[in-house]
Protein backbone atom coordinates (compact mmCIF):
# COMPACT_ATOMS: atom_id res chain seq x y z
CA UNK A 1 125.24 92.58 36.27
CA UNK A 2 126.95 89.15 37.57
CA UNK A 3 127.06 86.47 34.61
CA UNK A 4 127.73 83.55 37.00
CA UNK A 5 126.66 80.29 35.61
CA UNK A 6 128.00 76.37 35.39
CA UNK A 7 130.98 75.55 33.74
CA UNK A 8 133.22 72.88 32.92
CA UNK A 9 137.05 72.46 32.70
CA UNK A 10 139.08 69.45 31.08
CA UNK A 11 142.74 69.17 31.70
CA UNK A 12 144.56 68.04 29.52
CA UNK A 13 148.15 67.27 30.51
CA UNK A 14 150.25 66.51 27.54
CA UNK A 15 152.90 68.89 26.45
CA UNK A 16 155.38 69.30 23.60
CA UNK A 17 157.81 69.94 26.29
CA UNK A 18 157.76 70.81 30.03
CA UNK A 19 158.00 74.67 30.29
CA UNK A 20 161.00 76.24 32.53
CA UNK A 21 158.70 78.11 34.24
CA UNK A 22 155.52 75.76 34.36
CA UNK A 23 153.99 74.63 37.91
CA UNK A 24 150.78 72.89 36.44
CA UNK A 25 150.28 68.84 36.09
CA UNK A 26 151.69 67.85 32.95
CA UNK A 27 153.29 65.27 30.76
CA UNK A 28 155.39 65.61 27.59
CA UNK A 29 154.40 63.52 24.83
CA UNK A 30 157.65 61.13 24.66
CA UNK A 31 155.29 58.92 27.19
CA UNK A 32 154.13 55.95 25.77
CA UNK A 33 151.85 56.42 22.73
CA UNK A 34 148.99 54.63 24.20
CA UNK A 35 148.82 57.43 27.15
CA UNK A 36 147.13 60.36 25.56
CA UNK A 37 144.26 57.30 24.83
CA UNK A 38 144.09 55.93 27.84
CA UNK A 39 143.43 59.41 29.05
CA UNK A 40 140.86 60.53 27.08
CA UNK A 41 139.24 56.96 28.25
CA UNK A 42 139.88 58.37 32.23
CA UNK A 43 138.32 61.50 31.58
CA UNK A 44 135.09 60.25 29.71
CA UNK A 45 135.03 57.19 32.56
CA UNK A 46 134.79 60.27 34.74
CA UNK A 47 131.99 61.96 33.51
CA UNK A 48 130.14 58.65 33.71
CA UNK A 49 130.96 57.90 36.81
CA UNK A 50 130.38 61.28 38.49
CA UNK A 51 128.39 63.23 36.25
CA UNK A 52 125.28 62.29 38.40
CA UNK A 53 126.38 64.06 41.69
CA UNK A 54 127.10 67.47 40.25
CA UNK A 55 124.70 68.09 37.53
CA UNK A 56 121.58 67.57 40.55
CA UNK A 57 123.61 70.21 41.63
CA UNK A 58 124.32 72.52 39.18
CA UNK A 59 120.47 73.27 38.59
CA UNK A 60 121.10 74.24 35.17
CA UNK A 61 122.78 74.58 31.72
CA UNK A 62 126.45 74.92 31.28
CA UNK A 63 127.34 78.32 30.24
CA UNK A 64 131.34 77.35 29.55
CA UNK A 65 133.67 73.97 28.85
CA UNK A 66 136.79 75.16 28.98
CA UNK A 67 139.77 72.20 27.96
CA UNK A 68 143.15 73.41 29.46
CA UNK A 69 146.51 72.22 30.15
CA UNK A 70 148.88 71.40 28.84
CA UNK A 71 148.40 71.30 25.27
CA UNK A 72 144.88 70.28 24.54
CA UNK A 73 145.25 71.12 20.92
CA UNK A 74 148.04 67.95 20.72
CA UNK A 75 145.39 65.78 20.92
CA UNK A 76 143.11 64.12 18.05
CA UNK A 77 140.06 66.72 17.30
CA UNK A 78 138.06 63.22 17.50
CA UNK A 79 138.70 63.30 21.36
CA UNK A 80 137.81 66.65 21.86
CA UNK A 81 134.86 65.51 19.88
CA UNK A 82 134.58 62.45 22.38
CA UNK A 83 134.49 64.24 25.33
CA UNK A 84 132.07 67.16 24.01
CA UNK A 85 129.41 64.19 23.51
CA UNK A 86 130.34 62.34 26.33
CA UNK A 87 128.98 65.39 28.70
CA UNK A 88 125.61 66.08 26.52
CA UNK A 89 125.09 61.81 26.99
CA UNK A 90 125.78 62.49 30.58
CA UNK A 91 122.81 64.65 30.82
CA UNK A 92 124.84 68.52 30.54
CA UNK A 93 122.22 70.95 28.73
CA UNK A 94 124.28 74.10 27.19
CA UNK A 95 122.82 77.48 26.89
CA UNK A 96 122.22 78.91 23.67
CA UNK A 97 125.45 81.01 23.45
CA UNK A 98 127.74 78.44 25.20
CA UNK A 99 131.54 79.23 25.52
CA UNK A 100 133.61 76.46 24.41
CA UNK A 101 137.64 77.01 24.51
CA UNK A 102 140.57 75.02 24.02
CA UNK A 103 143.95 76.15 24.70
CA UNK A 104 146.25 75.91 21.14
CA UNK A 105 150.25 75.88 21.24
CA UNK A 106 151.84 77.55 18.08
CA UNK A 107 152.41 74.52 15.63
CA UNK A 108 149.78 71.82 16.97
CA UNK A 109 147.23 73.06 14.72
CA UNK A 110 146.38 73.35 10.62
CA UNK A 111 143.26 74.37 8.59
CA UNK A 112 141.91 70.04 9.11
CA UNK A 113 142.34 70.40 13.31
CA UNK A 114 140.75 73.68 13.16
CA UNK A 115 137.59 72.44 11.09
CA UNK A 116 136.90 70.09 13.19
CA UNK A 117 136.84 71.91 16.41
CA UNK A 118 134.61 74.26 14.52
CA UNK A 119 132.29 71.54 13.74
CA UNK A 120 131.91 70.21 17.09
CA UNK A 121 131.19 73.47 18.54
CA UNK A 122 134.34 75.24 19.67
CA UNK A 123 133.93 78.60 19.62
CA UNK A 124 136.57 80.77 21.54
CA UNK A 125 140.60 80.21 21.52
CA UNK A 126 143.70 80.60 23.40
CA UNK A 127 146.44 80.72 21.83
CA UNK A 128 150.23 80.51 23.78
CA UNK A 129 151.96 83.34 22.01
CA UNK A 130 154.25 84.07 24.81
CA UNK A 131 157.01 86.36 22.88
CA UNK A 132 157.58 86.64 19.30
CA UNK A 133 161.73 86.33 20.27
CA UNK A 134 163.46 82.94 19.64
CA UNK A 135 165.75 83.47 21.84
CA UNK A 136 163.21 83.82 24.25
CA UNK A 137 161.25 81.39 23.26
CA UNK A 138 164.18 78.73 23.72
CA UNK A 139 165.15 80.45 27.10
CA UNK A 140 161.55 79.35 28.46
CA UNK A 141 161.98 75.92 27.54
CA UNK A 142 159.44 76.31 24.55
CA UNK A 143 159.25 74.16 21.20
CA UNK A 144 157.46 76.64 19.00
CA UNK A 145 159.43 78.96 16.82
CA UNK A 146 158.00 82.85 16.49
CA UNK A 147 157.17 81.62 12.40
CA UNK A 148 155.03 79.14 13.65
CA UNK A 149 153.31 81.61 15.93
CA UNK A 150 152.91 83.86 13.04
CA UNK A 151 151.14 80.92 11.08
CA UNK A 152 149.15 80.18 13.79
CA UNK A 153 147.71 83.63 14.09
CA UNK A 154 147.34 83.96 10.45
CA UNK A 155 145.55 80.68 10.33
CA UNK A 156 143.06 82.46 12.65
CA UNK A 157 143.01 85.98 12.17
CA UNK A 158 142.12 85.13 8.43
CA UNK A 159 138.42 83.43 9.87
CA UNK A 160 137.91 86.01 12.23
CA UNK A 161 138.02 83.62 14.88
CA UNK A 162 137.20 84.51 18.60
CA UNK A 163 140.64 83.78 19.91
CA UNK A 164 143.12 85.13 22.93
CA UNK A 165 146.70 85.70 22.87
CA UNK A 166 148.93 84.81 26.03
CA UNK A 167 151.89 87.65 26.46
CA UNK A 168 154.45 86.31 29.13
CA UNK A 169 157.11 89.57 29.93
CA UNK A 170 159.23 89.90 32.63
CA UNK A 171 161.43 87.27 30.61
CA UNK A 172 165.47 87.00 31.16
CA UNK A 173 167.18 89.83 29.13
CA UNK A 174 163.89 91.29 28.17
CA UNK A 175 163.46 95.16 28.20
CA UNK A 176 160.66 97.92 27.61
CA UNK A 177 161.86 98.18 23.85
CA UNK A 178 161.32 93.79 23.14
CA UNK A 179 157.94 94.21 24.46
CA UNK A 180 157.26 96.63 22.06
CA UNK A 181 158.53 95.17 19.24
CA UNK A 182 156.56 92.05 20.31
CA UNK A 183 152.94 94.09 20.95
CA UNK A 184 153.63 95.72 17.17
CA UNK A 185 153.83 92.29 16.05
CA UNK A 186 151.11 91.12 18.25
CA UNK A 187 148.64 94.26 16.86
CA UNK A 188 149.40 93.21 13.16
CA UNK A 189 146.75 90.21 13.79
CA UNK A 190 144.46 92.44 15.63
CA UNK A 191 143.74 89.78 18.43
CA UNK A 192 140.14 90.13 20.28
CA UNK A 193 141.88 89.39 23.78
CA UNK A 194 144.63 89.49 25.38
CA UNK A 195 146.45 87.68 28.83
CA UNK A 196 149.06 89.01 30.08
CA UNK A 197 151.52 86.95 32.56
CA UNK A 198 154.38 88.34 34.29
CA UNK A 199 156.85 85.66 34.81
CA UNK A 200 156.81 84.25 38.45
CA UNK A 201 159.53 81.99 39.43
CA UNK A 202 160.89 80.88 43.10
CA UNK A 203 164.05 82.87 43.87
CA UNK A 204 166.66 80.66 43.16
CA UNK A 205 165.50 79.33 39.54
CA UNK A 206 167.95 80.07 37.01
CA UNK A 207 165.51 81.63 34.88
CA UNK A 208 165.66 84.80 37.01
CA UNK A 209 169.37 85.88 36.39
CA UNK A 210 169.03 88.82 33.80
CA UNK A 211 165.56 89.61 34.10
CA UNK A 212 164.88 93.25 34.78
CA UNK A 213 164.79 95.00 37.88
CA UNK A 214 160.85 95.20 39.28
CA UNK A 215 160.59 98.83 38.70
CA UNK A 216 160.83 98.17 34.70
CA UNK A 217 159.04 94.95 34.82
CA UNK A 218 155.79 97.44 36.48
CA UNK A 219 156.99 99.99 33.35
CA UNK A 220 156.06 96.81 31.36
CA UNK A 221 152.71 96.27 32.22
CA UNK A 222 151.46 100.02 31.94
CA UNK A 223 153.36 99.87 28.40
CA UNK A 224 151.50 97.08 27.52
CA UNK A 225 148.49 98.26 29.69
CA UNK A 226 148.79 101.60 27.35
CA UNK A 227 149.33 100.16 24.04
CA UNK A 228 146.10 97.81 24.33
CA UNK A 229 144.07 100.41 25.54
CA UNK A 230 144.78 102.64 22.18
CA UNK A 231 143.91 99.32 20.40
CA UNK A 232 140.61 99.20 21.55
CA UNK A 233 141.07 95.99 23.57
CA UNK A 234 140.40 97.19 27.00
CA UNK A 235 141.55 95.67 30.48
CA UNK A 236 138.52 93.89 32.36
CA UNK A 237 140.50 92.09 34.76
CA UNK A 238 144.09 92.26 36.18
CA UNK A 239 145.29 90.31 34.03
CA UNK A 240 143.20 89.89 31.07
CA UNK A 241 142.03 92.64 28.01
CA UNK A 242 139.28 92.57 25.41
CA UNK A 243 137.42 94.02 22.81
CA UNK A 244 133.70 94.62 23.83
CA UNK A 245 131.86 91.46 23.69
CA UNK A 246 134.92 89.37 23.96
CA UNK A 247 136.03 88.80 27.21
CA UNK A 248 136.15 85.42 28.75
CA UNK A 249 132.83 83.80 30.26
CA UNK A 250 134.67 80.53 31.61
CA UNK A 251 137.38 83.05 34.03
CA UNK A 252 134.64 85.47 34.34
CA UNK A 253 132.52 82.62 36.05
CA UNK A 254 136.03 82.23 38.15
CA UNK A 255 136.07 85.39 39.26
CA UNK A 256 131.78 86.27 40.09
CA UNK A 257 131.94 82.94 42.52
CA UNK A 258 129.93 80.94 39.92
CA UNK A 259 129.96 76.74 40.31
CA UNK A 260 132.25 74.96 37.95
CA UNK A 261 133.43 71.02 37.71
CA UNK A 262 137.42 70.04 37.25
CA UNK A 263 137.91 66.61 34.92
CA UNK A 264 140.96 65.19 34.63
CA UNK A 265 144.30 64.97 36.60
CA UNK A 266 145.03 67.45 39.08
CA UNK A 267 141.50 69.56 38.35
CA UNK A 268 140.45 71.89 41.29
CA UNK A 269 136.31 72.13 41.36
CA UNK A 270 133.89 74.76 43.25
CA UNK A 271 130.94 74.10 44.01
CA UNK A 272 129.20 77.34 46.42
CA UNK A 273 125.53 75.23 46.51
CA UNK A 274 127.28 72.54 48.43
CA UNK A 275 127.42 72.90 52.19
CA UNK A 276 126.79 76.09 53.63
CA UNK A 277 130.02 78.23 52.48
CA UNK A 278 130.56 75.79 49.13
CA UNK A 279 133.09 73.35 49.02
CA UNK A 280 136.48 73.14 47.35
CA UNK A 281 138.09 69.67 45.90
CA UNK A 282 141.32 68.23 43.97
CA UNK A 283 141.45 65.17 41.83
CA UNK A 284 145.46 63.99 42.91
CA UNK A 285 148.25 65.33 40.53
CA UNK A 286 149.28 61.23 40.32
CA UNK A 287 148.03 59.99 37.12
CA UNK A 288 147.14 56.35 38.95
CA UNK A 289 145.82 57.57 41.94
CA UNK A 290 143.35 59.89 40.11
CA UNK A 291 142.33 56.74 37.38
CA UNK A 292 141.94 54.92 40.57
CA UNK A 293 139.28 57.54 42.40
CA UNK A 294 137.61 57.55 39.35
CA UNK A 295 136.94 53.79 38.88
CA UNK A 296 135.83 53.42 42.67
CA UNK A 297 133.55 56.26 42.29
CA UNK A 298 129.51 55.72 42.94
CA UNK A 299 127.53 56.97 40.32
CA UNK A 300 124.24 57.87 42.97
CA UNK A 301 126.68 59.58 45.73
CA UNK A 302 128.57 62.21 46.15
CA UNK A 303 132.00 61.61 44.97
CA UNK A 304 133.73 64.46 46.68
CA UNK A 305 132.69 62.83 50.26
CA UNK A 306 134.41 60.14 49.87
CA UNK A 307 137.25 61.72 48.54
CA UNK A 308 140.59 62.08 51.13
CA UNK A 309 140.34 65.04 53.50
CA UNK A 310 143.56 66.69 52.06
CA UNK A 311 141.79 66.70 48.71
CA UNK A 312 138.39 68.75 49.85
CA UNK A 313 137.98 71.71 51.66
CA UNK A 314 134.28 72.45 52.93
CA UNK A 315 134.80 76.46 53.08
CA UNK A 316 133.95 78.15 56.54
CA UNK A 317 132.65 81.67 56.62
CA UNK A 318 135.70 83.58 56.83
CA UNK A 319 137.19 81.80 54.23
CA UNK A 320 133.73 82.20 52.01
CA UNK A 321 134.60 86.02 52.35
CA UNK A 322 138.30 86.03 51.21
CA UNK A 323 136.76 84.70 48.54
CA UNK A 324 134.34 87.12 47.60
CA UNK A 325 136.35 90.29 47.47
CA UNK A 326 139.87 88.50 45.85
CA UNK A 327 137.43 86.84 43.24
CA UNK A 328 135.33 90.26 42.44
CA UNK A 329 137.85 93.07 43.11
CA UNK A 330 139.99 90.94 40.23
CA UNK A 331 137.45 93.17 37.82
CA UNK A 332 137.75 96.14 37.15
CA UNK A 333 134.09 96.21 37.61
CA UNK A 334 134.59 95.17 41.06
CA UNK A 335 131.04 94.82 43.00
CA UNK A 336 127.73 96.25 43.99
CA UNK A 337 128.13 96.84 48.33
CA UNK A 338 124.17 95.15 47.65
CA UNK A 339 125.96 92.00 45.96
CA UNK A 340 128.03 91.23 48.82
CA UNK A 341 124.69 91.96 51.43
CA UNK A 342 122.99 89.32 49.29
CA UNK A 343 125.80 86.90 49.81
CA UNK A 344 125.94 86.90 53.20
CA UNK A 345 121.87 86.92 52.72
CA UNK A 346 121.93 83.67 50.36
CA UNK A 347 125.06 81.91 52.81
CA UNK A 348 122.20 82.19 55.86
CA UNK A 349 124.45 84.72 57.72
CA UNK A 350 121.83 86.37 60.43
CA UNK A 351 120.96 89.62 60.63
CA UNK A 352 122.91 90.78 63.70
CA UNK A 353 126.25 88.93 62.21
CA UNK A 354 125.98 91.00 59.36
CA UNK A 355 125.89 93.94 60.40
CA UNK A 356 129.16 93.06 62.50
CA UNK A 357 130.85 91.36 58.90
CA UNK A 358 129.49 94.76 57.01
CA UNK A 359 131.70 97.23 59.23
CA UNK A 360 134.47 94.97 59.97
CA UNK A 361 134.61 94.76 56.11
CA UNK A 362 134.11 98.54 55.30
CA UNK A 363 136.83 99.47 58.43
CA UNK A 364 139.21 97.78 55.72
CA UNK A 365 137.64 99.17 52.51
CA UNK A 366 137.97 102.83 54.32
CA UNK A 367 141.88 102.20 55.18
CA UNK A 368 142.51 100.59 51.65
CA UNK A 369 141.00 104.28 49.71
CA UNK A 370 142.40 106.46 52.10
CA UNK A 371 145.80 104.77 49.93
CA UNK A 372 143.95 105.09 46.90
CA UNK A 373 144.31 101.50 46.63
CA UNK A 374 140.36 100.94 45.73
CA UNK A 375 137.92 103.45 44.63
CA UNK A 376 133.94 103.19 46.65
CA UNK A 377 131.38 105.13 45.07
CA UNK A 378 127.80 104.84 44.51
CA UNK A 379 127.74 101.86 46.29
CA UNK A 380 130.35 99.94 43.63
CA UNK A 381 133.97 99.07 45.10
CA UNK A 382 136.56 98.40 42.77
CA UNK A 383 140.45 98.74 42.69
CA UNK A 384 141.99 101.79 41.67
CA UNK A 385 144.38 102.68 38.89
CA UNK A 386 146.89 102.74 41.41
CA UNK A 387 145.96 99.26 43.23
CA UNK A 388 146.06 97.29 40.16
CA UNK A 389 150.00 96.49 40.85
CA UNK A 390 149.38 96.71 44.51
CA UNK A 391 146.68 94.35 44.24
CA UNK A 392 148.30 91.58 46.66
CA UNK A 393 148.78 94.68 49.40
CA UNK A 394 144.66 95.11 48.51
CA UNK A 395 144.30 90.99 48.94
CA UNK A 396 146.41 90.91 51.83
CA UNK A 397 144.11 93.44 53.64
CA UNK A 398 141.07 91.91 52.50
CA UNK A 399 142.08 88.34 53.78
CA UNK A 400 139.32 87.24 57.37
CA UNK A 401 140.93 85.06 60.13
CA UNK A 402 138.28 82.85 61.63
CA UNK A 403 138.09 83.95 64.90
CA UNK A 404 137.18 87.92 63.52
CA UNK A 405 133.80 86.75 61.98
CA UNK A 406 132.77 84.44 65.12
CA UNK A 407 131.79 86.30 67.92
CA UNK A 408 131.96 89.99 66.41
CA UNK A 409 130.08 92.02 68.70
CA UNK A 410 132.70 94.16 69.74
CA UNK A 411 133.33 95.56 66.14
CA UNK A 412 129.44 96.64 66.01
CA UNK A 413 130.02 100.64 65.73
């Protein structure tokens, strides 16, 4: 059953330190003092300014607010705070059992922080454990020590706390036997979910000398993959494993094509009611060009059209179907064949364009299980054990060219 909804995400760009391996908009904290301030101020001029647009929109509550970074938890709890009641005094409803995370480093958080999240509604965690190995630690470029990760998960594991633990392997000098000493350490705080990252770095950055060859860096997934699994907390995407009833509702609305709203520097938004394949858009990465959007912004318009064109992409249909099946085949609950009818029902897609959409679509399905790369059954297609690692080959089969979904007669069987 899809739980698509509405969420929000807040970036929030300040860092201890700038990660070796980090690609995302961020700034480290020896900026001016004032900055993290005047941020805050950006982000909740942004929700005034632009609230109006999306939430006529959105055509109902949020079901997530996810603030990401960065290192959200570096801030003051009173902006967290700030922001939370800037979006209910824009006019955001939440559902009942709204998801509210913020992303903690090890260290940037005590018993006072975590209080007052608590009390302003946070409800879910995510915490960057990364490895449990100083050495490691230091050879990623982080600040944290492995004691103050401990601490950290103490601090929550003693309240029970919804909470996620990020596992990064495929680090230099890392082997089979690290990764298990980290997971034992990892299982002695019993987290409800887990994210696992395999380092990904360009080919010439220095962090890849040492690393292990890709055959044992695949053995380290299914270790990890394996170990979980006997732990109870069970793989429901890729990437991502949980105990029942605690997987993720802001990346599961990522992955079921739901609508969700980017504030802050360099946030990507998707919005599927807008246009007739949804719409894509970027605030810039440049800290004054983004304060600058938002102060020209009209409140009774929408924002994103005035935005520049290399900042917005209105989705065509070929690109509307990439989406759908690298989004849903993510899961490992993949999707109903009658889901993907309906979308091409609710996008307006006539009848006779289809039917031509629907085999050029299962030709591709049929090729990708006769490699037992996805398993189609009962009218549910999902990726097999065996496409999980190959799941770019899977992606790269399922990606639609424009000019094979215009003018499809020829594929009609």
């Amino acid at each position: 059953m899809s739980l698509k909804g509405f969420g929000l995400y807040v970036h929030i760009p300040h860092c201890l330190q700038k990660c070796h391996y980090c690609d995302f908009v961020t700034t480290t904290v020896d900026t001016p003092p004032s900055a993290s301030g005047e941020y805050v101020t950006g982000v909740l001029t942004e929700l005034r300014h632009r609230s109006f647009s999306v939430r006529e929109l959105s055509r109902g509550p949020l079901t997530s607010i996810y603030f990401g970074g960065g290192t959200p938890s570096l801030l003051p709890a009173q902006d967290i705070l700030a922001v939370l009641l800037e979006i209910a005094t824009a006019g955001f409803t939440r559902t009942s059992d709204c998801e509210i995370s913020i992303e903690i480093n090890p260290g940037t958080i005590d018993d006072e922080k975590l209080d007052l999240y608590l009390a302003a509604g946070v409800n879910r965690f995510s915490i960057g454990v990364q490895t449990f190995n100083d050495a490691s630690l230091r050879a990623c470029g982080r600040k944290h020590s492995a004691e103050e990760t401990r601490k950290t998960l103490r601090l929550f594991a003693s309240r029970s706390l919804n909470y996620s633990a990020d596992i990064l392997f495929g680090l230099p000098h890392q082997r089979i036997k690290d990764l298990q000493r980290d997971l034992s350490e990892l299982f002695e705080f019993s987290p409800p979910h887990v994210s696992l990252y395999n380092l990904t770095l360009p080919r010439e950055h220095f962090m890849n000398q040492g690393r292990a060859p890709d055959d044992e860096q695949a053995r380290m997934f299914e270790t990890i993959e394996l170990a979980l699994s006997r732990g109870g907390i069970l793989r429901y995407e890729i990437s991502n494993f949980a105990k029942p009833g605690f997987e993720s509702r802001h990346n599961q609305l990522y992955w079921q094509g739901g609508a969700y709203w980017g504030l802050g520097v360099g946030a990507h938004s998707y919005l599927p009611q807008c246009g007739k394949f949804g719409i894509r858009f970027a605030n810039p990465a440049s800290m004054r060009a983004w304060h600058k959007q938002v102060e020209n912004s009209s409140k009774h318009e929408p924002f994103w059209s005035k935005l520049p064109p290399a900042q917005v992409e209105r989705l065509q249909l070929h690109e509307a179907l990439t989406d759908f099946f690298h989004t849903r085949l993510r899961q490992t609950s993949g999707f109903l064949w009658r889901e993907f009818q309906e979308f091409l029902s609710e996008h307006g897609v006539c009848a006779a364009r289809a039917k031509n959409i629907e085999f050029l679509a299962q030709s591709r399905l049929k090729k990708l299980a006769s490699r037992d790369l996805i398993i189609d059954s009962d009218g549910r297609v999902r990726l097999s054990v065996q496409g999980y690692p190959l799941a770019n080959v899977v992606f790269l089969e399922l990606t639609f060219a424009a000019d094979e979904v215009i003018g499809e007669e020829n594929l009609t069987p």
